[in-house]
C-alpha atoms as a PDB file:
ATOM      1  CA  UNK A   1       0.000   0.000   0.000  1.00  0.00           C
ATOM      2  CA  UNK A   2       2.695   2.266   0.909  1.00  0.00           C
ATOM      3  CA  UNK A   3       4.252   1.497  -2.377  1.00  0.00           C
ATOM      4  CA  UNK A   4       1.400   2.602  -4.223  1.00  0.00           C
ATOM      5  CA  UNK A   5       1.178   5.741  -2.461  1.00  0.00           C
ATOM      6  CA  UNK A   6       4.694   6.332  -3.308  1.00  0.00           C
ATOM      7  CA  UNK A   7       4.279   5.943  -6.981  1.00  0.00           C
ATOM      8  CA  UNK A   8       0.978   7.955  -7.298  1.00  0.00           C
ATOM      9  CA  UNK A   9       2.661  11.172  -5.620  1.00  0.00           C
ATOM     10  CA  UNK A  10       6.198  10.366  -7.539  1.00  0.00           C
ATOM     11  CA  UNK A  11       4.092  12.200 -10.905  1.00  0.00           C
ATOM     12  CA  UNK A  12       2.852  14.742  -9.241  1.00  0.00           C
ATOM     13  CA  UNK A  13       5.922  15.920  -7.654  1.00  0.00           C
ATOM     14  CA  UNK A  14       7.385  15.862 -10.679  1.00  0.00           C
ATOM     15  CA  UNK A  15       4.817  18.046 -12.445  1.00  0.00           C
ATOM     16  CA  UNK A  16       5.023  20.546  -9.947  1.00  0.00           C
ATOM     17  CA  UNK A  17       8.845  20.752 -10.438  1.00  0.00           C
ATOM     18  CA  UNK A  18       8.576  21.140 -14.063  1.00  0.00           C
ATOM     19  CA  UNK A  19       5.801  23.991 -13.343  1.00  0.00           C
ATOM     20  CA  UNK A  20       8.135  25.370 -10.836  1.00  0.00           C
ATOM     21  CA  UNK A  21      11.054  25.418 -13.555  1.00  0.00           C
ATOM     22  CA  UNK A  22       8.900  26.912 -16.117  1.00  0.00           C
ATOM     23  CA  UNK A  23       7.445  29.649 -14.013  1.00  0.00           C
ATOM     24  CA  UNK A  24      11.188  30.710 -13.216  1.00  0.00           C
ATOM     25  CA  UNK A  25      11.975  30.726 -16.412  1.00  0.00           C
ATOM     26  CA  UNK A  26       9.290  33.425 -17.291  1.00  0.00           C
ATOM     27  CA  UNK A  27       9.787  34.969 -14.327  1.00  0.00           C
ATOM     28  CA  UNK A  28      13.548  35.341 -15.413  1.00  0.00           C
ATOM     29  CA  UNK A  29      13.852  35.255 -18.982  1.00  0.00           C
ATOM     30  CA  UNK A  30      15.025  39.011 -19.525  1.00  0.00           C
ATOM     31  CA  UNK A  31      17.772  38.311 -17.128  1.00  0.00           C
ATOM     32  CA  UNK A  32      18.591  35.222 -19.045  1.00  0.00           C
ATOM     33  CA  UNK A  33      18.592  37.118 -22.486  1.00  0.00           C
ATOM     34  CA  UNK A  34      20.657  39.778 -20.920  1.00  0.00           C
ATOM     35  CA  UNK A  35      23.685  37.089 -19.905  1.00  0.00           C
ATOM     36  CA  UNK A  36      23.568  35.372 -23.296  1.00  0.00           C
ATOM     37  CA  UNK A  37      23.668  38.440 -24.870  1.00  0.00           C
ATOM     38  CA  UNK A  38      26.759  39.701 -23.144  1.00  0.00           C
ATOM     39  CA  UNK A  39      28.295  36.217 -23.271  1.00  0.00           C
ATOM     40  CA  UNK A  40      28.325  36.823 -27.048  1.00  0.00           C
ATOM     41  CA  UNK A  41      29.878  39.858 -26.449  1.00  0.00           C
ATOM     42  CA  UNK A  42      32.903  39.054 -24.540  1.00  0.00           C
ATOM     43  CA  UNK A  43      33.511  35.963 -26.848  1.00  0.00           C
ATOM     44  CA  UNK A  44      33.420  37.881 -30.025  1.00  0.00           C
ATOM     45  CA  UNK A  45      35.639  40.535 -28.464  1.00  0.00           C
ATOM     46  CA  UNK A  46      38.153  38.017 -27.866  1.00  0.00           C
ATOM     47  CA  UNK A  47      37.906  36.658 -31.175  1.00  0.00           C
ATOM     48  CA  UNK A  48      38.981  40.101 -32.158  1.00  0.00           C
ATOM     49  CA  UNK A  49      41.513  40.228 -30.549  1.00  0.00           C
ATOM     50  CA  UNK A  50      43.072  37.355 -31.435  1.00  0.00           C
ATOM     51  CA  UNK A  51      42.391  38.244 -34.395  1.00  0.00           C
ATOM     52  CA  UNK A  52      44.240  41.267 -34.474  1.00  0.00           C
ATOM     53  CA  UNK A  53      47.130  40.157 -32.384  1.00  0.00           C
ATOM     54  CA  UNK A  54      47.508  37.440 -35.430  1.00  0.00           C
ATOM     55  CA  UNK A  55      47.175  40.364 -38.183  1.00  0.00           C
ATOM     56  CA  UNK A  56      49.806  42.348 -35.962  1.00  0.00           C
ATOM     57  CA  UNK A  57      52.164  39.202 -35.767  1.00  0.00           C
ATOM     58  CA  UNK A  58      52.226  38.802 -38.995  1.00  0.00           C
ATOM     59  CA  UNK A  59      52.844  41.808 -40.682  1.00  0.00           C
ATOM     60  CA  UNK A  60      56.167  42.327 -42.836  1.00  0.00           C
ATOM     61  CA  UNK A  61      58.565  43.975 -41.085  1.00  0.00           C
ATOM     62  CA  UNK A  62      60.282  46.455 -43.551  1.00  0.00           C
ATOM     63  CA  UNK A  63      63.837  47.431 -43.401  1.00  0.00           C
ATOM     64  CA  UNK A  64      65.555  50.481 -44.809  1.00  0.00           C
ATOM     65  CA  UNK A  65      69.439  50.315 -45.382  1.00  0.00           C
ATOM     66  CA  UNK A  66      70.665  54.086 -45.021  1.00  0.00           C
ATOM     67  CA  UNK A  67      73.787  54.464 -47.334  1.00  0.00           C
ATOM     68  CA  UNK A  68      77.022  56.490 -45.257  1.00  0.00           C
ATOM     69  CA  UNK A  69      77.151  59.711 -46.677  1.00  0.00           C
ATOM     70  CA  UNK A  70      81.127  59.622 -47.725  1.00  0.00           C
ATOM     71  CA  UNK A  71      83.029  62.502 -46.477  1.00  0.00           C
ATOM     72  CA  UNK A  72      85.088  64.345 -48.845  1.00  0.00           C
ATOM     73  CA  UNK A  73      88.773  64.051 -47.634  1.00  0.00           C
ATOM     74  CA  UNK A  74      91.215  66.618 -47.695  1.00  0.00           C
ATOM     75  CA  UNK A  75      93.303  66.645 -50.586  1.00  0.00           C
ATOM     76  CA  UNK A  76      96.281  65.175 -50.130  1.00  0.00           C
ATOM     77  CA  UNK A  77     100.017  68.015 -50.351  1.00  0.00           C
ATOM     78  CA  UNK A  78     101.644  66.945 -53.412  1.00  0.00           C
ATOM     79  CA  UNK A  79     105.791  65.912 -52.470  1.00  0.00           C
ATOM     80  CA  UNK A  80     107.240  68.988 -53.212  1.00  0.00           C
ATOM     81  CA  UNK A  81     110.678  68.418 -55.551  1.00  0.00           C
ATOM     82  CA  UNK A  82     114.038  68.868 -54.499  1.00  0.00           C
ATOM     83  CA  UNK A  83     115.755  71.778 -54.831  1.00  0.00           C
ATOM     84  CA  UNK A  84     117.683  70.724 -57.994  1.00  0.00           C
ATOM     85  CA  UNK A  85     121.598  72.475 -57.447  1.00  0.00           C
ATOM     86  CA  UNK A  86     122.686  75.015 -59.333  1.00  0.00           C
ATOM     87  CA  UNK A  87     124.677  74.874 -62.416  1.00  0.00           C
ATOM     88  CA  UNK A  88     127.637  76.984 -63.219  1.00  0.00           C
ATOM     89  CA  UNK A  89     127.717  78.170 -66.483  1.00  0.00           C
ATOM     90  CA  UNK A  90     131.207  76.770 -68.130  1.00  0.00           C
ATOM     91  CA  UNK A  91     133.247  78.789 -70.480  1.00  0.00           C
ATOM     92  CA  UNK A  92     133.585  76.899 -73.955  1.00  0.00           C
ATOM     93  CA  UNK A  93     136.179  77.688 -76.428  1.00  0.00           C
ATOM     94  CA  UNK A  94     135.386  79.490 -79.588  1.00  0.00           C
ATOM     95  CA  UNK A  95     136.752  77.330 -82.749  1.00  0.00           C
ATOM     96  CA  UNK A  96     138.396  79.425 -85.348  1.00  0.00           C
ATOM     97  CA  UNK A  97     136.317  78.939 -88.598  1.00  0.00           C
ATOM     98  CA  UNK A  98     137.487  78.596 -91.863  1.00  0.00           C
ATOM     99  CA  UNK A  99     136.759  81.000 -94.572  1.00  0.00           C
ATOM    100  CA  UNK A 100     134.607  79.249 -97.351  1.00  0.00           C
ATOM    101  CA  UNK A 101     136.458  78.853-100.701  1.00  0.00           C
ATOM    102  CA  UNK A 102     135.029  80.508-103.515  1.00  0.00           C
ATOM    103  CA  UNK A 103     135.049  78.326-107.192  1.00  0.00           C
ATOM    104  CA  UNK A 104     136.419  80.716-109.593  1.00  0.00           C
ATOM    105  CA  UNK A 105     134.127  78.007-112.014  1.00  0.00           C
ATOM    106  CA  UNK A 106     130.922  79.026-109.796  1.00  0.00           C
ATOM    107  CA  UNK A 107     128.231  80.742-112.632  1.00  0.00           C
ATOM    108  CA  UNK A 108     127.734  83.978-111.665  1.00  0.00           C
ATOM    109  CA  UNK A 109     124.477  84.755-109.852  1.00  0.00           C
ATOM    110  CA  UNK A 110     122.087  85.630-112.146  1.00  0.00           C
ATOM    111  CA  UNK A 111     120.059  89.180-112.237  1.00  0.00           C
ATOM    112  CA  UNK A 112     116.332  89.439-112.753  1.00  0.00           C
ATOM    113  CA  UNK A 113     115.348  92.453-114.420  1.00  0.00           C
ATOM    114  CA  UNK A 114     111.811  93.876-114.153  1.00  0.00           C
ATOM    115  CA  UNK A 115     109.469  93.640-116.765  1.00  0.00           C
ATOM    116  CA  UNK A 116     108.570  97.224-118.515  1.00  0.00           C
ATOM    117  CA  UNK A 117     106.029  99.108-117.160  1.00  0.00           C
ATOM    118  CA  UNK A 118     102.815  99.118-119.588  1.00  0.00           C
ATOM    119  CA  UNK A 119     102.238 101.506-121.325  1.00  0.00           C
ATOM    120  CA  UNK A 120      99.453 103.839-119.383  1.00  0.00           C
ATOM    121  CA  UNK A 121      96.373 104.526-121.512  1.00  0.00           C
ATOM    122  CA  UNK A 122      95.974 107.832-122.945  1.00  0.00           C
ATOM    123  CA  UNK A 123      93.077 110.070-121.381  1.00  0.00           C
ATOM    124  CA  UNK A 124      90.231 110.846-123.573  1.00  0.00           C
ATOM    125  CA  UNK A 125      89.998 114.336-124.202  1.00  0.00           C
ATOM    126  CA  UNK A 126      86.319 115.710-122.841  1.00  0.00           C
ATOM    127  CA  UNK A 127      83.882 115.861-125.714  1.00  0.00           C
ATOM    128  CA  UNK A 128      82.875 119.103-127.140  1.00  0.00           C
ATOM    129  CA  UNK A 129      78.864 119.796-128.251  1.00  0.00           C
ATOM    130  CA  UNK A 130      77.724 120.704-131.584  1.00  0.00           C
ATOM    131  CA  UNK A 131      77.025 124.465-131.987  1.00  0.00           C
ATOM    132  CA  UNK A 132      74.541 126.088-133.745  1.00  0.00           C
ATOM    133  CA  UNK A 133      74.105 129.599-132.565  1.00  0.00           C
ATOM    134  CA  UNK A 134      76.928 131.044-134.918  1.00  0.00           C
ATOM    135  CA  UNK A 135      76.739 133.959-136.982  1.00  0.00           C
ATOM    136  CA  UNK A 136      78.125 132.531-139.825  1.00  0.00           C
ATOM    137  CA  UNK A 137      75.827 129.499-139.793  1.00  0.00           C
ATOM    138  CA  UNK A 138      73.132 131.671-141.078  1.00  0.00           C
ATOM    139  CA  UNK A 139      70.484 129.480-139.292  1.00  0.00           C
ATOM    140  CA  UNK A 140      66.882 131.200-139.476  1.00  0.00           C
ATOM    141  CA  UNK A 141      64.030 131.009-136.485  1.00  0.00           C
ATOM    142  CA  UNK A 142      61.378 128.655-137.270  1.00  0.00           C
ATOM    143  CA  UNK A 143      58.144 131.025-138.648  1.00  0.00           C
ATOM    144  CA  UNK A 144      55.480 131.565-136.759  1.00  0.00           C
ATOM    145  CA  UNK A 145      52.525 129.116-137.407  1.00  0.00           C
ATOM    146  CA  UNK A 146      49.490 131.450-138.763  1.00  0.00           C
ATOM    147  CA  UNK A 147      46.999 129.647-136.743  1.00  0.00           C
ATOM    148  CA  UNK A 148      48.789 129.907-133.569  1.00  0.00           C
ATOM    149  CA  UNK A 149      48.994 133.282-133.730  1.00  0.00           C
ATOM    150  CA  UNK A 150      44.894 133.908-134.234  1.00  0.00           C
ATOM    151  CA  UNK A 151      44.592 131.283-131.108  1.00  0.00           C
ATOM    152  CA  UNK A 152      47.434 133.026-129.295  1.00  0.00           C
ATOM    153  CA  UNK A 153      49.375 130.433-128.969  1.00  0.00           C
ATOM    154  CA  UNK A 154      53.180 130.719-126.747  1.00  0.00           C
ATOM    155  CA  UNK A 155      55.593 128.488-125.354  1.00  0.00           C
ATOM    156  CA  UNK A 156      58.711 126.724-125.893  1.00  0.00           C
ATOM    157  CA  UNK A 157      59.993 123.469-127.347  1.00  0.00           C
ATOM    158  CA  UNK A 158      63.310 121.637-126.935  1.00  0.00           C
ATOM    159  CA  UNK A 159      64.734 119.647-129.693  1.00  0.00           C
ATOM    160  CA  UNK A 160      66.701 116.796-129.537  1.00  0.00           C
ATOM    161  CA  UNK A 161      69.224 117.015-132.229  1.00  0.00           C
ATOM    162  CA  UNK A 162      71.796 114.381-133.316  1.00  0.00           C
ATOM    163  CA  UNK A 163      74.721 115.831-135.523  1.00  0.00           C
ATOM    164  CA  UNK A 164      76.849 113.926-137.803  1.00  0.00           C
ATOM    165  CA  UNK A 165      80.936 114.711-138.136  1.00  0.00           C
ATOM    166  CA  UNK A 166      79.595 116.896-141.145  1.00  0.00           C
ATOM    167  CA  UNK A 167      77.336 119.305-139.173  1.00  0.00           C
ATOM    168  CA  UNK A 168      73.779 118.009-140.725  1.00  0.00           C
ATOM    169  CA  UNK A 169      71.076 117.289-138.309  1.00  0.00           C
ATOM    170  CA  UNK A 170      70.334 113.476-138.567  1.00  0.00           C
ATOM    171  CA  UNK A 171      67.612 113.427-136.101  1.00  0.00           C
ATOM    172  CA  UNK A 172      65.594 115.745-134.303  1.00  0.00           C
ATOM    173  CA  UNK A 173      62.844 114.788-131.761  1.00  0.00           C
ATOM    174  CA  UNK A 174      61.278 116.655-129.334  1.00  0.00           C
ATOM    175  CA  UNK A 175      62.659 116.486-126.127  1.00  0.00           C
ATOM    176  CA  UNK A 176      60.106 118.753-124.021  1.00  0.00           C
ATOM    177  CA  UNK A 177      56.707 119.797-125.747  1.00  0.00           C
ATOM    178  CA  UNK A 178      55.458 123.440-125.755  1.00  0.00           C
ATOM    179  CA  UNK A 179      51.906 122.440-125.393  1.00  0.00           C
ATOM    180  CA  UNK A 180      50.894 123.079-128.532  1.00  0.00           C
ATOM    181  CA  UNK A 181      51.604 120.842-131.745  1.00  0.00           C
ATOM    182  CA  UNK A 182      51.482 123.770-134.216  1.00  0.00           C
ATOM    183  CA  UNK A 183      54.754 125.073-132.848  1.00  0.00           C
ATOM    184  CA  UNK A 184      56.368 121.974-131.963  1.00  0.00           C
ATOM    185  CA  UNK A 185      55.749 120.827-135.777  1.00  0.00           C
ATOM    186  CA  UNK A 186      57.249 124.360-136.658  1.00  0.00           C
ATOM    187  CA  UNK A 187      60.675 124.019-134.452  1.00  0.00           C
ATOM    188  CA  UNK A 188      60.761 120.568-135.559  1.00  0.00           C
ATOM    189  CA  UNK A 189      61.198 121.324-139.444  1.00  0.00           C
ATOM    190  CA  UNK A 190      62.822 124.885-139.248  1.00  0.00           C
ATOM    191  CA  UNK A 191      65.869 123.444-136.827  1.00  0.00           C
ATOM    192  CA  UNK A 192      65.957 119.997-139.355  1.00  0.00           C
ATOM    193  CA  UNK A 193      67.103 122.253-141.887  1.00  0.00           C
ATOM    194  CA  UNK A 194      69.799 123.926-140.140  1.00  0.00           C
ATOM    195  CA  UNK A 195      73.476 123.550-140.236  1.00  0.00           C
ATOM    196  CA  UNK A 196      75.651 122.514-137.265  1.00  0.00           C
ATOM    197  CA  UNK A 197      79.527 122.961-135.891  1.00  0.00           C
ATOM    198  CA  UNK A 198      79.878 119.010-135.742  1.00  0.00           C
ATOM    199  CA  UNK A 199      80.870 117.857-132.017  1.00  0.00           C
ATOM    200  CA  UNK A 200      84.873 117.499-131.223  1.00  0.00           C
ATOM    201  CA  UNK A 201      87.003 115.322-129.190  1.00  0.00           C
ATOM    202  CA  UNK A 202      90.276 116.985-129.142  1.00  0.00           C
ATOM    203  CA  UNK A 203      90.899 117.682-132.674  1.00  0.00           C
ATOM    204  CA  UNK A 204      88.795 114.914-133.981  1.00  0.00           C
ATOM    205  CA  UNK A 205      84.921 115.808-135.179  1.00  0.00           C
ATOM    206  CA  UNK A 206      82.903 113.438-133.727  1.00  0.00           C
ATOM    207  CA  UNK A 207      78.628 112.599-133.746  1.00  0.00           C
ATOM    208  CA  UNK A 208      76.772 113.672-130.953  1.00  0.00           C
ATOM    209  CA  UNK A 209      73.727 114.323-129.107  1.00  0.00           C
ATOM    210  CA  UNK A 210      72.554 118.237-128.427  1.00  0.00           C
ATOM    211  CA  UNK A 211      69.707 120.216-127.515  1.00  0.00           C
ATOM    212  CA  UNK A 212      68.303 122.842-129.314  1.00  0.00           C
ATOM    213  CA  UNK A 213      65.593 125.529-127.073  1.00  0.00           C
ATOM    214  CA  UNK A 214      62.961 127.318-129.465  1.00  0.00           C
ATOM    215  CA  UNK A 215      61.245 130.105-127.796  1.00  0.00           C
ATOM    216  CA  UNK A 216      57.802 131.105-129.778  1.00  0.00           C
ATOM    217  CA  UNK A 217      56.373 134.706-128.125  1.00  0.00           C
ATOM    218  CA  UNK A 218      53.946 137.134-130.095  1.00  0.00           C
ATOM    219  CA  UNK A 219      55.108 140.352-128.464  1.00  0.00           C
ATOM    220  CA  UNK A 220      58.597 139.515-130.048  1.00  0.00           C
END
């Protein structure tokens, strides 16, 4: 009987134990949360550090060699030379020297004589113009054109005149225009006509170039 009794409370005890647990439990769960959490903490700050202390353990150690700066030595004092002695100069004999024979059979040196001077060229005598203002020439003035003198027409003309070694008049242009071609045509034949002192160079009568002015006024 007292078995029995044993074995029917045995279940009961051990439901109230189990409420009992379960009741602390929720009665302490925020507690319980709290340590697990922190737990996790403190493990995963180890793990960090280990961590790190391995990272730290193995890095490379670098190493720098630093070169000696060289020092510039003093220069070294050349040796200095020895005072070499002094020499005293020593008297030497003059040697009497023998005149040099002379080969009576020697050719005798020969002279060069300068070329002759050549001859300088002679200077050309200046040149001397044709004339034609001579008396004896007998050269008339051009007439007056007709028609220029009912327009009242004045001025004056140069000719350009080229004389032969005989004194004719070769050529005759007009070398400045008097504005009008009346007179210019006037001057132009008259002086053609005329006779010339031919041009000289020294005594020689030479062609040449000369300029003849014709002056054509109404008042004279």
């Amino acid at each position: 009987m007292s078995d029995e009794l044993t074995l029917t409370r045995w279940p009961g005890e051990r439901r109230q134990a189990a409420a009992d647990a379960g009741g602390f439990l929720q009665r302490h769960s925020g507690l319980l949360i709290t340590l697990a959490l922190h737990g996790g903490l403190v493990w995963g700050l180890l793990q960090f550090e280990g961590v790190r202390q391995t990272l730290s353990e193995a890095a490379p150690l670098m190493v720098s060699l630093i070169t000696p700066q060289k020092v510039d030595e003093a220069p070294k004092p050349l040796p200095q030379a020895a005072p070499q002695p002094v020499r005293q100069p020593v008297a030497t004999p003059l040697l009497a020297t023998t005149a040099p024979t002379t080969n009576a059979n020697a050719p005798a040196p020969t002279v060069s004589t300068p070329a002759p001077a050549e001859p300088v060229a002679a200077v050309e005598a200046p040149l001397e113009p044709p004339r034609f203002s001579a008396a004896y020439l007998h050269n008339p003035p051009p007439p007056y054109p007709g028609a220029s003198k009912r327009f009242r027409e004045e001025g004056s003309v140069q000719l350009r005149v080229f004389v032969n070694e005989s004194g004719a008049a070769t050529t005759v242009e007009i070398f400045r225009s008097s504005g009008f071609p009346r007179l210019d045509q006037a001057a132009q034949t008259a002086v053609a006509a005329w006779r010339f002192t031919p041009a000289k160079r020294g005594d020689l009568r030479v062609a040449a170039w000369v300029i003849v002015p014709i002056t054509f006024n109404l008042e004279n």
